[in-house]
C-alpha atoms as a PDB file:
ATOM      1  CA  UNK A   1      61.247  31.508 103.147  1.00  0.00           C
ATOM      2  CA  UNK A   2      59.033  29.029 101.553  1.00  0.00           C
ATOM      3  CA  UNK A   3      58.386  28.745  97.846  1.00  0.00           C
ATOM      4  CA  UNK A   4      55.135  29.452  95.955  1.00  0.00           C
ATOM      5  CA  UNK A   5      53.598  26.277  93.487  1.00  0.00           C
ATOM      6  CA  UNK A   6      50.855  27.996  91.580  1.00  0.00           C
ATOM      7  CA  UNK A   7      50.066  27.171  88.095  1.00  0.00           C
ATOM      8  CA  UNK A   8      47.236  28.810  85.583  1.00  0.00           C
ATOM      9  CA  UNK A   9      46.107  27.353  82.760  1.00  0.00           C
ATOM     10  CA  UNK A  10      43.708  28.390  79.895  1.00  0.00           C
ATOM     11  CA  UNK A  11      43.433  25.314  77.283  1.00  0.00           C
ATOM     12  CA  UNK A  12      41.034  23.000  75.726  1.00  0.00           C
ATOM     13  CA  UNK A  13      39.915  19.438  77.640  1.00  0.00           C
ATOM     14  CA  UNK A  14      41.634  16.871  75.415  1.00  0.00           C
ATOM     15  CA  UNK A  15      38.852  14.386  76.683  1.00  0.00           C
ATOM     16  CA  UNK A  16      36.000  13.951  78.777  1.00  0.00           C
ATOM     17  CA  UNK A  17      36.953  13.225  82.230  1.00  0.00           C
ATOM     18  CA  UNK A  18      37.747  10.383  83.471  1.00  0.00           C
ATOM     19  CA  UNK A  19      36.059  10.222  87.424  1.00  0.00           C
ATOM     20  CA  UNK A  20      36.704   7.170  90.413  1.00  0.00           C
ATOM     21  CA  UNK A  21      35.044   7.140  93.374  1.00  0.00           C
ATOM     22  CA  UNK A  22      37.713   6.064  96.190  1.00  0.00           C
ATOM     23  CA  UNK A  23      36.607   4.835  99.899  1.00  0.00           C
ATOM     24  CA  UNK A  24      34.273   7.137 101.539  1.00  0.00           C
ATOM     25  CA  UNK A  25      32.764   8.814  97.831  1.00  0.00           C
ATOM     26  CA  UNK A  26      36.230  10.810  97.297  1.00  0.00           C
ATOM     27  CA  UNK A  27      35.659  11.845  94.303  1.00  0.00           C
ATOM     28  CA  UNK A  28      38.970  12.228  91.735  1.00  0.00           C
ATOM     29  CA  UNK A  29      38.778  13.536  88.151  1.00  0.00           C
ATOM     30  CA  UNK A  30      41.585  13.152  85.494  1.00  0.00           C
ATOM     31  CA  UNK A  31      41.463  14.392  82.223  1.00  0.00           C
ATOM     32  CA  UNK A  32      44.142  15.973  79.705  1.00  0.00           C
ATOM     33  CA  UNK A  33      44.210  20.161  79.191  1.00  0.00           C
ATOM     34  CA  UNK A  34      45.607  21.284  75.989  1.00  0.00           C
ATOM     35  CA  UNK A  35      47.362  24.832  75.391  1.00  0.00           C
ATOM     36  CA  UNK A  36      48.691  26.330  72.373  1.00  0.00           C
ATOM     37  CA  UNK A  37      51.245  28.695  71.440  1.00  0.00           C
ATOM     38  CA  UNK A  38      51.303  30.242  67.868  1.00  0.00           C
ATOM     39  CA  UNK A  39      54.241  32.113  67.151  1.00  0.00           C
ATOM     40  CA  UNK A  40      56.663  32.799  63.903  1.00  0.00           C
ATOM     41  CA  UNK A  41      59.487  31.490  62.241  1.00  0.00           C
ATOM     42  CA  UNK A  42      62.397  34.238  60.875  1.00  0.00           C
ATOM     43  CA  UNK A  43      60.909  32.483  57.594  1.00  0.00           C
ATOM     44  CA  UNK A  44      57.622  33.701  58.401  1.00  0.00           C
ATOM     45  CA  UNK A  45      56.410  30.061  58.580  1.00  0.00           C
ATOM     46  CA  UNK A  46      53.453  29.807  61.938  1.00  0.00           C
ATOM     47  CA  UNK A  47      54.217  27.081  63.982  1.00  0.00           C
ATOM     48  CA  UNK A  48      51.533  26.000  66.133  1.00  0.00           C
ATOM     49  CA  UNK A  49      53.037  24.458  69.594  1.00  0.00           C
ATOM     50  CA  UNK A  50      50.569  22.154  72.167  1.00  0.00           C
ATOM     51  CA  UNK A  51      51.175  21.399  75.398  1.00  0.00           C
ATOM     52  CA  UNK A  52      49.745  18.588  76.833  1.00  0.00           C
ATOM     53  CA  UNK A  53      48.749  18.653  80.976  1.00  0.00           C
ATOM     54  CA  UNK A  54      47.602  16.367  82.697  1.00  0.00           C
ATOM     55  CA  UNK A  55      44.903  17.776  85.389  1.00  0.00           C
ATOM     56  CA  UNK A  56      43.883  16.032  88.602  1.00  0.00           C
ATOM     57  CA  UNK A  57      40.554  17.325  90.643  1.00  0.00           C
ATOM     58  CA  UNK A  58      39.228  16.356  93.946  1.00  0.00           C
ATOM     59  CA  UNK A  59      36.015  16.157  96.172  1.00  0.00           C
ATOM     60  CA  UNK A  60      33.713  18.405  94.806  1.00  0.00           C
ATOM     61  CA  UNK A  61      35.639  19.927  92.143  1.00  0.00           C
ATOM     62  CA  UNK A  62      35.581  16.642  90.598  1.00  0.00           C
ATOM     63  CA  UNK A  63      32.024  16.454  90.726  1.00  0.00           C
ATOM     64  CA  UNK A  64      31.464  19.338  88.723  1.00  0.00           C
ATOM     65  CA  UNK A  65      33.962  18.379  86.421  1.00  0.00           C
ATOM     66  CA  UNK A  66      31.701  15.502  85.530  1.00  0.00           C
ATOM     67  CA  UNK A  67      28.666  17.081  85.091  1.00  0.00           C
ATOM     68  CA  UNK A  68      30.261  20.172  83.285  1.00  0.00           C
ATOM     69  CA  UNK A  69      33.131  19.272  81.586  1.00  0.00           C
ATOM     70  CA  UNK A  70      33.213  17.441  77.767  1.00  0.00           C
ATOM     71  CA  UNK A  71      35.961  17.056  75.526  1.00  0.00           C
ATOM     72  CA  UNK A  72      36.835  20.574  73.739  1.00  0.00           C
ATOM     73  CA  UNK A  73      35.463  23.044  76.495  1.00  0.00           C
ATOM     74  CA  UNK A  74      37.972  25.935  76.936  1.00  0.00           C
ATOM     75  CA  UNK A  75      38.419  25.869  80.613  1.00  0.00           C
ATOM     76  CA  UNK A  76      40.949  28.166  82.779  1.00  0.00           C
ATOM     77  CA  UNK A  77      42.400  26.053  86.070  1.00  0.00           C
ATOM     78  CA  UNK A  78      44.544  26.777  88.908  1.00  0.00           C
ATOM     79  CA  UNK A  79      46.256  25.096  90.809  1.00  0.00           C
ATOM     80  CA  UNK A  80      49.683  23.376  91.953  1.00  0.00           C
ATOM     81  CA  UNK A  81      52.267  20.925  89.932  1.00  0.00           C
ATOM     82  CA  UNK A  82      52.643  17.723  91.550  1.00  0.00           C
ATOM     83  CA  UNK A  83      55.426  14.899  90.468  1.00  0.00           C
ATOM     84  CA  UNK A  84      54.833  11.396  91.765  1.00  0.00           C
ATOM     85  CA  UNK A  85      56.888   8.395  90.998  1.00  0.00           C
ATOM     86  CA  UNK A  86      56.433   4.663  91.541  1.00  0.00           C
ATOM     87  CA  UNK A  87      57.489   1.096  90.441  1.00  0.00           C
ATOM     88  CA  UNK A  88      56.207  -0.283  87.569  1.00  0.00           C
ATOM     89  CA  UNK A  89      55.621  -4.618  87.383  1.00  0.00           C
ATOM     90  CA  UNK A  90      58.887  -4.684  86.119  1.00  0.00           C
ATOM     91  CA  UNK A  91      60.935  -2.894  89.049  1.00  0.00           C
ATOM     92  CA  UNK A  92      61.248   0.302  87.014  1.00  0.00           C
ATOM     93  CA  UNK A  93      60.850   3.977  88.419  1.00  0.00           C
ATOM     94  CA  UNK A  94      58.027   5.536  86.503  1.00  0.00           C
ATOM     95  CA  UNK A  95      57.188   9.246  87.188  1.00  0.00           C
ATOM     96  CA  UNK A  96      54.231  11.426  86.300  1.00  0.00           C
ATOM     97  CA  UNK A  97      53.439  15.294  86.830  1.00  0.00           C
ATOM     98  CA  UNK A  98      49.988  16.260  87.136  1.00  0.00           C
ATOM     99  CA  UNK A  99      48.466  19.955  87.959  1.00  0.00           C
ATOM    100  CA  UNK A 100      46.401  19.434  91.063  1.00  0.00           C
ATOM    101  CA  UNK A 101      43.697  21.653  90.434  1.00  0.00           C
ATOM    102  CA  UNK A 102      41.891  24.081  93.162  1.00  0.00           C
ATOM    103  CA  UNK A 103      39.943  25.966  91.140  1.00  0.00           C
ATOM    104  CA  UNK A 104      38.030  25.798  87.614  1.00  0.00           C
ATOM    105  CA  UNK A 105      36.256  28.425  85.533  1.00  0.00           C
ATOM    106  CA  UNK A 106      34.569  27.212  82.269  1.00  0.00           C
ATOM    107  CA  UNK A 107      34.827  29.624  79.342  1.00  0.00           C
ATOM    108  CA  UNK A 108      32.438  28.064  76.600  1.00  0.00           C
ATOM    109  CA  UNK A 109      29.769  24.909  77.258  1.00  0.00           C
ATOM    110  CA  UNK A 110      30.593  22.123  75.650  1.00  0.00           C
ATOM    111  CA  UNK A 111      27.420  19.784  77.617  1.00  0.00           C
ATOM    112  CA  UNK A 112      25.775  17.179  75.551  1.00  0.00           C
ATOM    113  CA  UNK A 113      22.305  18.089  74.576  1.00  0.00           C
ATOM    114  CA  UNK A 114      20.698  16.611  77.138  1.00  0.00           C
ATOM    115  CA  UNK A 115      22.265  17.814  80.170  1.00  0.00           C
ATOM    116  CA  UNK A 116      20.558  21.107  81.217  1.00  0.00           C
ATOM    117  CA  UNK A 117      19.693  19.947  84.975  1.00  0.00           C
ATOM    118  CA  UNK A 118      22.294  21.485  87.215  1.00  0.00           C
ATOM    119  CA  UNK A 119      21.020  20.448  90.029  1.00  0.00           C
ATOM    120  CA  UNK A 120      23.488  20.331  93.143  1.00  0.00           C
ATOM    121  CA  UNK A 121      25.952  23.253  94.834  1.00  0.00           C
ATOM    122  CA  UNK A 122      27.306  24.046  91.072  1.00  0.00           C
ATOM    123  CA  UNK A 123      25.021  25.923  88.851  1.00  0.00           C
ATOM    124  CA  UNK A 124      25.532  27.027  85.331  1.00  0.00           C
ATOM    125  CA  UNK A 125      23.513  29.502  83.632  1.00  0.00           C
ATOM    126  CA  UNK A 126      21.862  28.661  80.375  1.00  0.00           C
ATOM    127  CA  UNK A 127      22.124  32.201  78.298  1.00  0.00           C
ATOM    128  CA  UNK A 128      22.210  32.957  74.327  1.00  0.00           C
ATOM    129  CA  UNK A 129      25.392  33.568  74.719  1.00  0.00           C
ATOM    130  CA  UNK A 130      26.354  30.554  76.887  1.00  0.00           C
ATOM    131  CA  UNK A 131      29.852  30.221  75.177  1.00  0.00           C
ATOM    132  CA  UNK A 132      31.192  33.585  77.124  1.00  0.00           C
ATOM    133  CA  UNK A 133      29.774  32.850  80.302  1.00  0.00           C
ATOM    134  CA  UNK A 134      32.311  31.847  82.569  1.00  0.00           C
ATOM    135  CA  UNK A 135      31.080  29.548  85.309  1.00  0.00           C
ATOM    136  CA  UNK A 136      33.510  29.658  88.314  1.00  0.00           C
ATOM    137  CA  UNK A 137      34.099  26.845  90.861  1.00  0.00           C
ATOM    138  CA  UNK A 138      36.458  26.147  93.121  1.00  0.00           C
ATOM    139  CA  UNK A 139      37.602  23.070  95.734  1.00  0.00           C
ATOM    140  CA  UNK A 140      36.624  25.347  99.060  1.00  0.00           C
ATOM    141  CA  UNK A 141      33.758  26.841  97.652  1.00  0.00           C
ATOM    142  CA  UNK A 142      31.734  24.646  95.426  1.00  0.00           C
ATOM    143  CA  UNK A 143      29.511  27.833  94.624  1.00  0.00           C
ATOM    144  CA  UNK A 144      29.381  28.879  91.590  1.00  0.00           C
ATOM    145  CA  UNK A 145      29.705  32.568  90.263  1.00  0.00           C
ATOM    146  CA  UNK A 146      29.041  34.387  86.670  1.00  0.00           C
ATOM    147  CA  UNK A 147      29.992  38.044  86.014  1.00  0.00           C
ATOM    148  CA  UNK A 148      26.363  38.693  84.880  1.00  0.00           C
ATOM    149  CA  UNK A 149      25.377  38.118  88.566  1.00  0.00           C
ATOM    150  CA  UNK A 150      23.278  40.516  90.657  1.00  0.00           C
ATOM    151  CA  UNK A 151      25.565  40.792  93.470  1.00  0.00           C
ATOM    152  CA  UNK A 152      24.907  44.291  94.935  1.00  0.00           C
ATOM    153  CA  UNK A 153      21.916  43.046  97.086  1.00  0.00           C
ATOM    154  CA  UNK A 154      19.037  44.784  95.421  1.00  0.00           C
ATOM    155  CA  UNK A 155      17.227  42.330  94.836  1.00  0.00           C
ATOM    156  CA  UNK A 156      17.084  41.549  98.566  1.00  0.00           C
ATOM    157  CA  UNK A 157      13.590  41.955 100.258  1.00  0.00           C
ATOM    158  CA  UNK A 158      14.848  43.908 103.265  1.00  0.00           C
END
């Protein structure tokens, strides 16, 4: 039997991402994911507990990522944890985990005032509510869905 790596995450982008382009415009996106656990003392003291994560994105998941993403969105990602190791200048073994992600749904906007062209496969919707309107996007599937999507065909002209 093989094992399952799957990893969800709800949290807050600790900064803007970070995107290279490697040889043959593979894209790759970094950028840190904060969560947060509030919980209780026995004293009744709240302790507020962060996790930091560092997220990895590829292809056209990191695409999106750049146009979408800006320090502070709320974001929900899955994906897999990854460990890599390697040898610093010194000779030293250095390891790092990351959580490859494969799929991305934004829960509030955080886009700089000037960014309302979404041109490209990802689209986001521009509502009066735009801070719960989840924009979903994935590695396979680059589409992008919203629950307030027509999606019964009705509109169709046949």
């Amino acid at each position: 039997m093989s094992g399952i790596n799957k990893v969800i995450l709800v949290g807050n982008v600790g900064k803007d991402p970070e995107i290279r382009h490697l040889e043959g415009g593979i894209a790759v996106a970094k950028f840190p994911l904060a969560t947060s656990e509030i919980y209780k003392t026995k004293d009744g003291q709240r302790v507020d507990q962060t996790e930091w994560h560092n997220i990895v994105m590829w292809r056209g998941l990191a695409e999106s990522a750049e146009k979408y993403l800006r320090k502070g969105a709320l974001v929900y990602v899955e994906g897999k944890i990854r460990t890599r190791s390697w040898d610093d200048k010194d000779g030293n073994k250095k390891y790092t985990t990351e959580i490859v992600a494969d799929t991305m749904t934004m829960l509030s906007s955080n886009r700089k005032p000037d960014e309302h062209n979404t041109s490209g496969n990802a689209t986001q919707r521009t509502t009066a509510n735009d801070e719960t309107s989840p924009v979903n996007i994935s590695n396979s599937n680059t589409n992008t869905t919203s629950p307030t999507e027509n999606t019964s065909g009705d509109d169709l002209p046949y």
